[in-house]
Protein backbone atom coordinates (compact mmCIF):
# COMPACT_ATOMS: atom_id res chain seq x y z
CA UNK A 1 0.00 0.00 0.00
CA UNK A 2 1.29 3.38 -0.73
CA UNK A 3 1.74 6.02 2.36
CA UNK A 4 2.29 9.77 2.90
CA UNK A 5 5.97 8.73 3.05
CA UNK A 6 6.18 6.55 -0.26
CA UNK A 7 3.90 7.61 -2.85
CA UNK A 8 3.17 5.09 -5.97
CA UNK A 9 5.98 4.28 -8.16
CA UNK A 10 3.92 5.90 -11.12
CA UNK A 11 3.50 9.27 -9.79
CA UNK A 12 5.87 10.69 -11.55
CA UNK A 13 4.67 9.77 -14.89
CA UNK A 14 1.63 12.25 -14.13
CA UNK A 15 0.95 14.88 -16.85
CA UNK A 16 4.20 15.51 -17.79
CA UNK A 17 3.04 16.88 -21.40
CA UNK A 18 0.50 19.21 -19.69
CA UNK A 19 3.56 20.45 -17.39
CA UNK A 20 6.05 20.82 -19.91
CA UNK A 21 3.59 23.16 -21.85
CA UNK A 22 3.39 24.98 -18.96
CA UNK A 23 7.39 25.37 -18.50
CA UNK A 24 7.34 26.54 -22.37
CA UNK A 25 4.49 28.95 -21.87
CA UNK A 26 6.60 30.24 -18.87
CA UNK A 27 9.44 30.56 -20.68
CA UNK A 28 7.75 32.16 -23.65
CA UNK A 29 6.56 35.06 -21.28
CA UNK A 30 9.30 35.91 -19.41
CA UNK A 31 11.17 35.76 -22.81
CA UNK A 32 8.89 38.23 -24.50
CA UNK A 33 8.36 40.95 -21.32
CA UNK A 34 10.72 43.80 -23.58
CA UNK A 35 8.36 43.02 -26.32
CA UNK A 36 4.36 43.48 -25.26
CA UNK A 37 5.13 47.06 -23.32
CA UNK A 38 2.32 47.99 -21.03
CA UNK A 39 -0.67 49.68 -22.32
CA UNK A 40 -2.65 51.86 -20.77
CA UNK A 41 -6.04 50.31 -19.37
CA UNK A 42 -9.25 51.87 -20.91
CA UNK A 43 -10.81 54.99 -19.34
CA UNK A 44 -13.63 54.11 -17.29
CA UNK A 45 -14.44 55.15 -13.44
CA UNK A 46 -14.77 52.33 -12.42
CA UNK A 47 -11.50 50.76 -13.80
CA UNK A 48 -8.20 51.30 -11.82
CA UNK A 49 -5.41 52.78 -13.92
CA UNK A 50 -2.66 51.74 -12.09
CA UNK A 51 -0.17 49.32 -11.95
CA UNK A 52 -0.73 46.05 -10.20
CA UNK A 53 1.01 45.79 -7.02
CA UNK A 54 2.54 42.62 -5.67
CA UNK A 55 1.89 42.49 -2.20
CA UNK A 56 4.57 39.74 -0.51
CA UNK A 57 4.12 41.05 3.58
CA UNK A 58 1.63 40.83 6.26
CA UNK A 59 1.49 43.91 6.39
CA UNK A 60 0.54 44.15 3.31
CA UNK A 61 -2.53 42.14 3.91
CA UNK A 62 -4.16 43.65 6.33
CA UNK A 63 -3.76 46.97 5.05
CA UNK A 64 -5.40 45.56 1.87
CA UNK A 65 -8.40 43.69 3.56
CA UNK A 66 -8.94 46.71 5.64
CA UNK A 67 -9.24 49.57 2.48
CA UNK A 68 -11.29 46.80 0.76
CA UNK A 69 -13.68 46.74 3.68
CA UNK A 70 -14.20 50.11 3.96
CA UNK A 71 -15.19 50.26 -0.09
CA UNK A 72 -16.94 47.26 0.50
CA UNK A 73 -16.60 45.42 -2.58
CA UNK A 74 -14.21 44.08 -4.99
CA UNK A 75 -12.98 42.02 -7.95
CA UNK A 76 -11.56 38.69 -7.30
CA UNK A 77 -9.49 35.86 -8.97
CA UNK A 78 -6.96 33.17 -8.36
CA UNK A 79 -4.01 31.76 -10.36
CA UNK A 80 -3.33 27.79 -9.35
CA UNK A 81 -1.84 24.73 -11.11
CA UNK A 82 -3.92 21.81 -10.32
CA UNK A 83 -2.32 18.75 -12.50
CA UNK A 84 0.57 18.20 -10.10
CA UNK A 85 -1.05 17.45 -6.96
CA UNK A 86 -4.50 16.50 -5.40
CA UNK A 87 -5.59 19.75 -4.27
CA UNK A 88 -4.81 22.59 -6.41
CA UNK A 89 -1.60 24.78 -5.94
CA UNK A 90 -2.49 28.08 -5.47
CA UNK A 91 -0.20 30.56 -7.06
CA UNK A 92 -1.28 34.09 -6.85
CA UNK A 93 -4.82 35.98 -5.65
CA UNK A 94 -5.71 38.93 -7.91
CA UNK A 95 -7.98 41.71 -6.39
CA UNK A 96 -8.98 44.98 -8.02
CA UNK A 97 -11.19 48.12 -6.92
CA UNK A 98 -11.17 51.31 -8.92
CA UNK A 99 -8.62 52.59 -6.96
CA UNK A 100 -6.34 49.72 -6.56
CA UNK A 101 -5.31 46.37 -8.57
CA UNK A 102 -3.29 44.66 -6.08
CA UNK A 103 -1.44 40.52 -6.53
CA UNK A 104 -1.15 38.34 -3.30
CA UNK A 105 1.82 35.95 -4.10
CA UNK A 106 1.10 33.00 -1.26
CA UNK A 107 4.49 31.99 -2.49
CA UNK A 108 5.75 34.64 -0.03
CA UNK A 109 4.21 32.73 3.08
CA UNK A 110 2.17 35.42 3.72
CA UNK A 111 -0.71 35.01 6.62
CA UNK A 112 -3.76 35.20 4.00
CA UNK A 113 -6.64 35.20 6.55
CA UNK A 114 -7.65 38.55 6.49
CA UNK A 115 -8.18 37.64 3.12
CA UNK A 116 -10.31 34.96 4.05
CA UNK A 117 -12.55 36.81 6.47
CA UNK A 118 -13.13 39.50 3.78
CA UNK A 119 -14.43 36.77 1.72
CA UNK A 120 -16.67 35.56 4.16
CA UNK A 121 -17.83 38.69 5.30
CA UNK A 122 -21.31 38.90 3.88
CA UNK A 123 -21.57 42.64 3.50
CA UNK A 124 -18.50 42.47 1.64
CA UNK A 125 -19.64 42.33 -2.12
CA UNK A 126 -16.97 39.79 -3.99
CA UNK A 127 -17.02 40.12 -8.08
CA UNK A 128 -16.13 37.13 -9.95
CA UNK A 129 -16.27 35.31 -12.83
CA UNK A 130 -16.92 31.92 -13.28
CA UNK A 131 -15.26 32.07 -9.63
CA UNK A 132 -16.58 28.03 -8.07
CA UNK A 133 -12.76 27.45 -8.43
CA UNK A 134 -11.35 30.81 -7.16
CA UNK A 135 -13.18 30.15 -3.49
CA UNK A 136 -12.22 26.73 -2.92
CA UNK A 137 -9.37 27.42 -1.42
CA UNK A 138 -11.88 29.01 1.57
CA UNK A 139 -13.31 25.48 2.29
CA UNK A 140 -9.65 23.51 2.41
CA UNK A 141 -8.77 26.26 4.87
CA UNK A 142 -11.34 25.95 7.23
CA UNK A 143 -14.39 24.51 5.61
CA UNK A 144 -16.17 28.49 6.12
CA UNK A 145 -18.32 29.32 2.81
CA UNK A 146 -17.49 32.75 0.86
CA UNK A 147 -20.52 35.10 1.14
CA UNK A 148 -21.84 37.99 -1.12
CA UNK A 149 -20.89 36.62 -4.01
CA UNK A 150 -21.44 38.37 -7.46
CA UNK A 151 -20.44 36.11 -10.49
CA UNK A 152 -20.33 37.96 -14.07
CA UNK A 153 -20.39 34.75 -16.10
CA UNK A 154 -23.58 33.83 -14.57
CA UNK A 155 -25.15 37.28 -14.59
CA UNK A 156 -23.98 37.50 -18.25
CA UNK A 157 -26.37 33.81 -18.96
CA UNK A 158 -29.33 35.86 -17.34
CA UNK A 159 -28.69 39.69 -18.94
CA UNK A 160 -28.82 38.10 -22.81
CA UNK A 161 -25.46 36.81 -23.99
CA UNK A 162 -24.28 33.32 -23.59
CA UNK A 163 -23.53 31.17 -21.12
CA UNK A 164 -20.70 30.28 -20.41
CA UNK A 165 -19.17 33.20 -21.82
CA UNK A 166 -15.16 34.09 -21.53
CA UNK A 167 -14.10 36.95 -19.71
CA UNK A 168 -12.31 37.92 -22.87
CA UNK A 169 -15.53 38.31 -24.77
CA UNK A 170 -17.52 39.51 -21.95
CA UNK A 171 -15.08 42.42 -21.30
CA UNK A 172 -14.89 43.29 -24.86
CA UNK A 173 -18.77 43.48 -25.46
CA UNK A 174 -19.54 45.14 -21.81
CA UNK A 175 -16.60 47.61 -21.66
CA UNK A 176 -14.54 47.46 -24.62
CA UNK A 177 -11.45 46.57 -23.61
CA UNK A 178 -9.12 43.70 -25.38
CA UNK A 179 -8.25 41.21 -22.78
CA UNK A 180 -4.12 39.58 -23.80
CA UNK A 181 -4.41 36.28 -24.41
CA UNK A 182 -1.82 33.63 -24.83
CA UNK A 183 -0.85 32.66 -20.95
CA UNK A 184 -3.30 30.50 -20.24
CA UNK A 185 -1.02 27.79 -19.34
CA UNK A 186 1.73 30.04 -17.96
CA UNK A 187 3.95 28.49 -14.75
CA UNK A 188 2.33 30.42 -12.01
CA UNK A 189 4.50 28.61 -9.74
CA UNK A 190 7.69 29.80 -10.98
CA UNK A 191 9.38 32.88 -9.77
CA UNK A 192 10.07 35.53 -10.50
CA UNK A 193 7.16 35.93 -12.29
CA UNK A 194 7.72 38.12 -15.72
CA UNK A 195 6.07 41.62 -16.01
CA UNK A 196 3.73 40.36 -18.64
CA UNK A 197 2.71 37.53 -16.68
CA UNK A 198 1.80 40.20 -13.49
CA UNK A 199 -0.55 42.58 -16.19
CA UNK A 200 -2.17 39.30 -17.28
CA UNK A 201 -3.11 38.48 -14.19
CA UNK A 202 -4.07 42.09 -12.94
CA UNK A 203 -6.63 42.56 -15.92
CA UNK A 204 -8.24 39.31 -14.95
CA UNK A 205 -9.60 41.53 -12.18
CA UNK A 206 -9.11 45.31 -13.72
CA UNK A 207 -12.29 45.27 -15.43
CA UNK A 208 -14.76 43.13 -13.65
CA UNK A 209 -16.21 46.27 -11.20
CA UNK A 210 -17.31 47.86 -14.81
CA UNK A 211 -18.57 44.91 -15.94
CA UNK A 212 -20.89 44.34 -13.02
CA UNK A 213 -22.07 47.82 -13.15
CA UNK A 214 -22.78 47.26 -16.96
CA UNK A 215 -24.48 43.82 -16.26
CA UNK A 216 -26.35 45.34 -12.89
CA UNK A 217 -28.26 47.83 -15.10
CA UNK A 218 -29.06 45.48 -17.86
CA UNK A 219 -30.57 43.15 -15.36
CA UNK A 220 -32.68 45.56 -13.87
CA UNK A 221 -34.09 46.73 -17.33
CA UNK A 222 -34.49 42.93 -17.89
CA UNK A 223 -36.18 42.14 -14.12
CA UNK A 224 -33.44 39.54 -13.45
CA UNK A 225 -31.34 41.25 -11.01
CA UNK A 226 -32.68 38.75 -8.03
CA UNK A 227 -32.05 35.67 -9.95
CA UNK A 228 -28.63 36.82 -10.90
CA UNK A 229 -27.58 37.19 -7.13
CA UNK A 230 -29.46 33.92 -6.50
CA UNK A 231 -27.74 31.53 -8.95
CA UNK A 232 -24.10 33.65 -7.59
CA UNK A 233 -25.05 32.70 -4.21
CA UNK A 234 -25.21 28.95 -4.95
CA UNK A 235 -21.71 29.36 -4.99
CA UNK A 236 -21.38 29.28 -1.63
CA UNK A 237 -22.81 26.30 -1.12
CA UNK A 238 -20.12 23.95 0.73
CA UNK A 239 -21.53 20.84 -1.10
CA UNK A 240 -20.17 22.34 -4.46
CA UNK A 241 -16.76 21.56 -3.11
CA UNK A 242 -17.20 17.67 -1.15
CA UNK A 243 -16.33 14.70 -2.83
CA UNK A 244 -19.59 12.92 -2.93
CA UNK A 245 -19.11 9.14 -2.76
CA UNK A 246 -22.65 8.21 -3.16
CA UNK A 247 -22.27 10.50 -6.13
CA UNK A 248 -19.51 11.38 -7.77
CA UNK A 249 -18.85 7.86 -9.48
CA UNK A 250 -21.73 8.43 -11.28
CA UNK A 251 -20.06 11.31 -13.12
CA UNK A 252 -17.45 9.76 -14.77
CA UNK A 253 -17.91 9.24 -18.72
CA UNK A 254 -19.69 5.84 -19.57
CA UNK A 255 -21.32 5.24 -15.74
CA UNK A 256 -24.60 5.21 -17.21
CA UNK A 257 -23.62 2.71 -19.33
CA UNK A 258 -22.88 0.07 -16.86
CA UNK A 259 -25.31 -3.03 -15.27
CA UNK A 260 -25.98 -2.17 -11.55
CA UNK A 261 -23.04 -5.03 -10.54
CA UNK A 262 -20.48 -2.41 -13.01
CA UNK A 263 -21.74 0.24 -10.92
CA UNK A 264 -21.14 -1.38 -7.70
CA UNK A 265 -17.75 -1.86 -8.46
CA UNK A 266 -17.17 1.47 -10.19
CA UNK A 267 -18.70 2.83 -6.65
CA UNK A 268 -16.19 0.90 -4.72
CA UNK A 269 -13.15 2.24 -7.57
CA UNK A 270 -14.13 5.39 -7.36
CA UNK A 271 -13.99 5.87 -3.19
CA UNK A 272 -10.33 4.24 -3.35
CA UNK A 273 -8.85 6.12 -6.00
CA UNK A 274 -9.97 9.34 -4.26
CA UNK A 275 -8.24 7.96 -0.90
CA UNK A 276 -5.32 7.19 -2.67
CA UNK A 277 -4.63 9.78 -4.72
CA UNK A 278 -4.93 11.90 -1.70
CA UNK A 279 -2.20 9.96 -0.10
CA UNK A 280 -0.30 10.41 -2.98
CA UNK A 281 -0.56 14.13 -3.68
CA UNK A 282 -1.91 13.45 -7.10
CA UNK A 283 -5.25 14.45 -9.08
CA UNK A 284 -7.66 11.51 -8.78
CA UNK A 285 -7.60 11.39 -12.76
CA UNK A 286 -4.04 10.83 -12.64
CA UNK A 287 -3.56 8.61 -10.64
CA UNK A 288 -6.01 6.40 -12.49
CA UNK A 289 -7.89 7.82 -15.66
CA UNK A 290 -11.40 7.08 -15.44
CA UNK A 291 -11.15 4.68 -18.83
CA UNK A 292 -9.42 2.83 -16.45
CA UNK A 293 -12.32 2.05 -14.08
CA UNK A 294 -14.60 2.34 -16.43
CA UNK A 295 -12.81 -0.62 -18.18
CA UNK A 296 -12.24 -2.73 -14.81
CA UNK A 297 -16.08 -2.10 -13.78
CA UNK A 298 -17.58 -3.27 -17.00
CA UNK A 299 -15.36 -6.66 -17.26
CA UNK A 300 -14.95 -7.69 -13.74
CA UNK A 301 -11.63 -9.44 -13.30
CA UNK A 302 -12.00 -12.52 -11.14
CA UNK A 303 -8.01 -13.49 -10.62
CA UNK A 304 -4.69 -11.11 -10.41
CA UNK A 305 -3.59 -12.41 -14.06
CA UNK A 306 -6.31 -10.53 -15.73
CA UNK A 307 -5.34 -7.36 -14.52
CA UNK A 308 -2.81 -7.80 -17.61
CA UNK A 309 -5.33 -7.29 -19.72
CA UNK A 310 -6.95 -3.95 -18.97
CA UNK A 311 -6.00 -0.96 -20.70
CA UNK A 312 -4.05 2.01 -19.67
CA UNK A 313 -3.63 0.12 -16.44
CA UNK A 314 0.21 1.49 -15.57
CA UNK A 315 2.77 -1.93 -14.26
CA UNK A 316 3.59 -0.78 -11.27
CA UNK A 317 0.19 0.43 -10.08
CA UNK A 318 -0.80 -3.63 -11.15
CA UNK A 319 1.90 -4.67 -9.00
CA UNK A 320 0.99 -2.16 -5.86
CA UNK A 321 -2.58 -2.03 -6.32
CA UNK A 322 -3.82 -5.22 -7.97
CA UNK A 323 -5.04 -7.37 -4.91
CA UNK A 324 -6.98 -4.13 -3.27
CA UNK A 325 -8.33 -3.94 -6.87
CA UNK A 326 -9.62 -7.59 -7.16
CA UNK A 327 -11.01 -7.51 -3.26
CA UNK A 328 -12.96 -4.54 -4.05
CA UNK A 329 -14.28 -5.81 -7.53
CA UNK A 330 -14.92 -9.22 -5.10
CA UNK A 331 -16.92 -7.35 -2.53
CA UNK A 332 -19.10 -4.91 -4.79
CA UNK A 333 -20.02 -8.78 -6.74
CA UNK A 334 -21.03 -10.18 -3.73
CA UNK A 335 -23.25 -7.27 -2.55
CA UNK A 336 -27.52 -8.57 -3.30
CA UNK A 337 -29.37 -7.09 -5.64
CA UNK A 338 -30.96 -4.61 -3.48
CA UNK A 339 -27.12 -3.02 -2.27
CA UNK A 340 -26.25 -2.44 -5.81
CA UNK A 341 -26.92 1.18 -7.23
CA UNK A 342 -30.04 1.65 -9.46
CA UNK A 343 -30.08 1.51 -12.83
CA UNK A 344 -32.78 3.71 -15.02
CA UNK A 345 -32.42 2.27 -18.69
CA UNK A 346 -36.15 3.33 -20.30
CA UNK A 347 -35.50 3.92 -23.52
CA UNK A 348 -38.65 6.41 -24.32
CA UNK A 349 -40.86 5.25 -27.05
CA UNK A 350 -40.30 7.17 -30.55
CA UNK A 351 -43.24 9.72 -29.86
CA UNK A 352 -42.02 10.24 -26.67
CA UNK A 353 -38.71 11.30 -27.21
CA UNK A 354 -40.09 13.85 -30.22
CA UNK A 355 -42.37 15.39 -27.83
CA UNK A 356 -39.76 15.96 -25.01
CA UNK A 357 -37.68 17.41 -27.59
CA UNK A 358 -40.58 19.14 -28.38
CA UNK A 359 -40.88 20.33 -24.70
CA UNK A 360 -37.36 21.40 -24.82
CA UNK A 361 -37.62 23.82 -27.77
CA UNK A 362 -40.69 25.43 -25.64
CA UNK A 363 -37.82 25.86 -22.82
CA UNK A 364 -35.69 27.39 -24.83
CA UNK A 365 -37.85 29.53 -26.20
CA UNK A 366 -39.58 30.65 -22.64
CA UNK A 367 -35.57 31.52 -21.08
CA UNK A 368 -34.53 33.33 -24.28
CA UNK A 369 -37.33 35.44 -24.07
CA UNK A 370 -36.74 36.54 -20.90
CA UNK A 371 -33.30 37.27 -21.54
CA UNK A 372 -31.76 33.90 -19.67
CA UNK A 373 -29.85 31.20 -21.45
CA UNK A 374 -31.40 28.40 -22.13
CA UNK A 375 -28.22 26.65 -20.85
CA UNK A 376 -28.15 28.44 -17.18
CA UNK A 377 -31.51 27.46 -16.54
CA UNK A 378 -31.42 23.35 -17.45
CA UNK A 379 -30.71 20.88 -19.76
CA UNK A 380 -31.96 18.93 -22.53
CA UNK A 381 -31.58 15.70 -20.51
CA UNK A 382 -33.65 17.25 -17.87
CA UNK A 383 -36.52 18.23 -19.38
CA UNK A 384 -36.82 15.26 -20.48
CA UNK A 385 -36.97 13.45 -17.44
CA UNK A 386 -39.51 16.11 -16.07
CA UNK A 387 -41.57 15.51 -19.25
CA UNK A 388 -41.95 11.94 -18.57
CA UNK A 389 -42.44 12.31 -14.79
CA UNK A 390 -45.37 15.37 -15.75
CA UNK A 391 -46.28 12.42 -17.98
CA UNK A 392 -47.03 10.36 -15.41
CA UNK A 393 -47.96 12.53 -12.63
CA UNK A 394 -45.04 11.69 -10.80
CA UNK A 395 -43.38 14.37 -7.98
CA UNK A 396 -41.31 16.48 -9.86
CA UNK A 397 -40.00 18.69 -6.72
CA UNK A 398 -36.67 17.24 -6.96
CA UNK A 399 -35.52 18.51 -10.32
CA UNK A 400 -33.29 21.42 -10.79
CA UNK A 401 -35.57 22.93 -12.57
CA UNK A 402 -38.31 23.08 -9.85
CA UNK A 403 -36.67 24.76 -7.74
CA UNK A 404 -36.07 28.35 -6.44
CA UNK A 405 -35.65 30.89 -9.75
CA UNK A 406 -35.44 27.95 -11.89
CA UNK A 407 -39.30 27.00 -11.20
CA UNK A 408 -40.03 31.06 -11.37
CA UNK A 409 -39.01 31.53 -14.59
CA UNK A 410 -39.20 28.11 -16.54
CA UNK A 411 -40.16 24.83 -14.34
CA UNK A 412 -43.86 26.13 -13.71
CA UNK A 413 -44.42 27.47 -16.96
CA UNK A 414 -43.86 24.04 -18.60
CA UNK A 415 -45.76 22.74 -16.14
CA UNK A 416 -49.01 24.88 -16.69
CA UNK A 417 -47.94 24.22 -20.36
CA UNK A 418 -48.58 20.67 -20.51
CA UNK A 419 -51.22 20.72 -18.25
CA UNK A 420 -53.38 22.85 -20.87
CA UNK A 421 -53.39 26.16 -17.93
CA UNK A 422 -51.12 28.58 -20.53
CA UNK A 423 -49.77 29.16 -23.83
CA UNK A 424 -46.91 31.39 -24.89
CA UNK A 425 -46.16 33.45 -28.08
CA UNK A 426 -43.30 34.87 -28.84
CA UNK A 427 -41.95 37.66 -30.88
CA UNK A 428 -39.02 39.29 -32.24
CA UNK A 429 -38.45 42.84 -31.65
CA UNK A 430 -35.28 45.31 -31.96
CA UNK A 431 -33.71 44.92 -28.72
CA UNK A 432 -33.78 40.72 -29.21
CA UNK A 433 -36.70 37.88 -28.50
CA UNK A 434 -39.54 38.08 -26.61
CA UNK A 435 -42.35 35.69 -24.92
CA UNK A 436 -45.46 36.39 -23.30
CA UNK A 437 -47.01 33.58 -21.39
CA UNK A 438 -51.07 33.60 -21.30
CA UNK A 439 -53.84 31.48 -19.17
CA UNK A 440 -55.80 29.55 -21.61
CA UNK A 441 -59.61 30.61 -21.52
């Protein structure tokens, strides 16, 4: 068995190709610093003009979180490599106001929790975007949620454009301003870190109090300013960031595919690899791609010899790993039929598929015109399964969709919809699509 003190043989086969791009992309930037010279930001008031600041004391800190508290709210963002180890390394914290665009490097052993009690401070607005990964780091370090969370990207899905949407994009169409691009795979854990590297970083944050006050108004006009700070909010919600074992095993590509025995085992896989990969200091995925048990929970191997035959399966992990891997596919056989996970494999009848599809274009059609992407809101898949459970009149509080804005703006609607209660029509002014939902008489 492997140990804190002697990881797997394997480990350091793990994503080299993914880590050497990163060394060239570091390279590259450091290389080309005398030839990108800094540009001026756009003029905005809302978008700080000055130079990012590296911040590498204490001190530093808390003079930060306290001028941040006093303007009471601010841009956030977070640099981390997380292919090298099992939780990701976290490499620098951006933060911007329109006075200030400051860079945290943890690097400098800094103490970062006035930091952290900013960001749980609830009437401390944070700005975002796409930010679920940005404020994990709160939950390793204490298991406290962020609070007051605004996240562009999902504003963005309910003020008209698309969701997801870059920030490049969304800066450029709210503000104007042409985001660099090209160090997305930059070494943020080597230092120094170049010049270009530190502006990158600092207009990941630069912009985003302008784009919330561009979004904030559009929302308003649009009457989707609550749902907005809803659907942000579910960020904070700690479950986002637990490994699930009655769950996540279900995610990986090809789980649905499996007999309820395959899933038993893949269960059983799937609970292991996460234990051991945190032993190891590796991503889960690398220490065994999910082909991998994917492969070994669809043909059950009964003896140690066919191990030899499974795909992908690295030697020495066979060697270290192949009894616990044959007692767990022995035990998740053995479990009765009632212990095993449940298996839903209806295929809907021909008719029924076109009119869930059919259901789903009505969706679509109901979120567009109220300025929400379809996308934010559900999922083809889902409505599905809510058509077939409206079908036949079975509880549909559980779904996504049913619930909280979701069931405001959409779930109800279809709802009423199939029940014969309302129709919709929709139209196609100027300013982009519209629908207007009626009782029927």
């Amino acid at each position: 068995m492997a140990t804190d003190e002697s990881p797997p043989k394997h480990r350091s086969a793990y994503s080299p190709h993914r880590h050497s791009h990163r060394s060239r992309a570091d390279a590259q930037a450091h290389a080309d610093d005398a030839l990108h010279p800094h540009e001026q930001p756009i003029s905005h008031p809302l978008v700080c003009q000055a130079a990012p600041e590296l911040i590498i004391t204490d001190d530093g800190v808390r003079a930060l979180a306290v001028e941040l508290r006093q303007t009471g709210s601010f841009a956030f963002d977070s640099e981390f490599i997380g292919e090298l180890s099992y939780l990701p390394r976290l490499c620098l914290i951006q933060i911007a106001s329109p006075s200030r665009v400051a860079l945290i490097d943890p690097f400098a052993e800094v103490d970062l929790n006035p930091l952290w009690d900013l960001l749980r401070d609830p009437a401390v607005e944070k700005i975002v975007h796409a930010g679920q990964q940005d404020v994990e780091p709160l939950f390793r370090d204490g298991g406290i949620p962020p609070a007051n969370l605004f996240d562009t990207q999902i504003a963005a899905g309910f003020a008209g454009y698309p969701y997801p949407l870059s920030l490049a994009k969304l800066v450029q169409t709210t503000v104007g301003a042409r985001l660099k691009k090209g160090l997305t795979f930059t070494d943020w854990g080597r230092r120094p870190l170049s010049s270009q590297q530190l502006r990158y970083a600092a207009d990941d944050v630069r912009y985003l109090p302008a784009v919330r006050k561009t979004l904030v108004d559009r929302l308003i006009h649009l009457g989707q300013l609550p749902h907005a700070i809803e659907e942000s909010a579910a960020l904070t919600n700690p479950q986002l960031y637990q490994f699930d074992p009655e769950a996540n095993f279900m995610r990986l590509r090809g789980a649905g595919s499996l007999p309820p025995q395959g899933l038993a085992i893949l269960k059983e896989l799937t609970q292991w690899r996460q234990a051991e990969a945190r032993r190891a200091d590796v991503p889960p995925r690398s220490f065994l791609k999910d082909e991998i048990l994917i492969d070994l929970a669809r043909n059950p191997i009964k003896n140690l010899q066919q191990l030899s035959r499974v795909r992908g399966l690295p030697r020495p992990a066979e060697a270290e790993f192949g009894q616990n891997i044959l007692d767990m596919t022995t035990a998740a056989l053995a479990l009765p039929a009632d212990a095993q996970p449940a298996v839903f494999t209806r295929e809907p009848p021909p008719e029924e598929k076109f009119q869930a599809d059919a259901l789903w274009a009505a969706a679509q059609c109901l979120c567009s015109g109220q300025g929400v992407d379809p996308n934010l809101a559900t999922s083809r898949q889902e409505i599905g399964e809510v058509y077939r459970a409206l079908l036949g009149s079975y509880p549909t509080t559980e779904f996504r969709v049913m619930k909280g804005w979701r069931r405001e703006l959409l779930g109800q609607h279809l709802a009423d919809l199939l029940a014969g209660k309302s129709q919709f029509s929709v139209r196609w002014p100027a300013d982009g699509v519209r629908t207007t939902i009626t009782p029927t008489a």
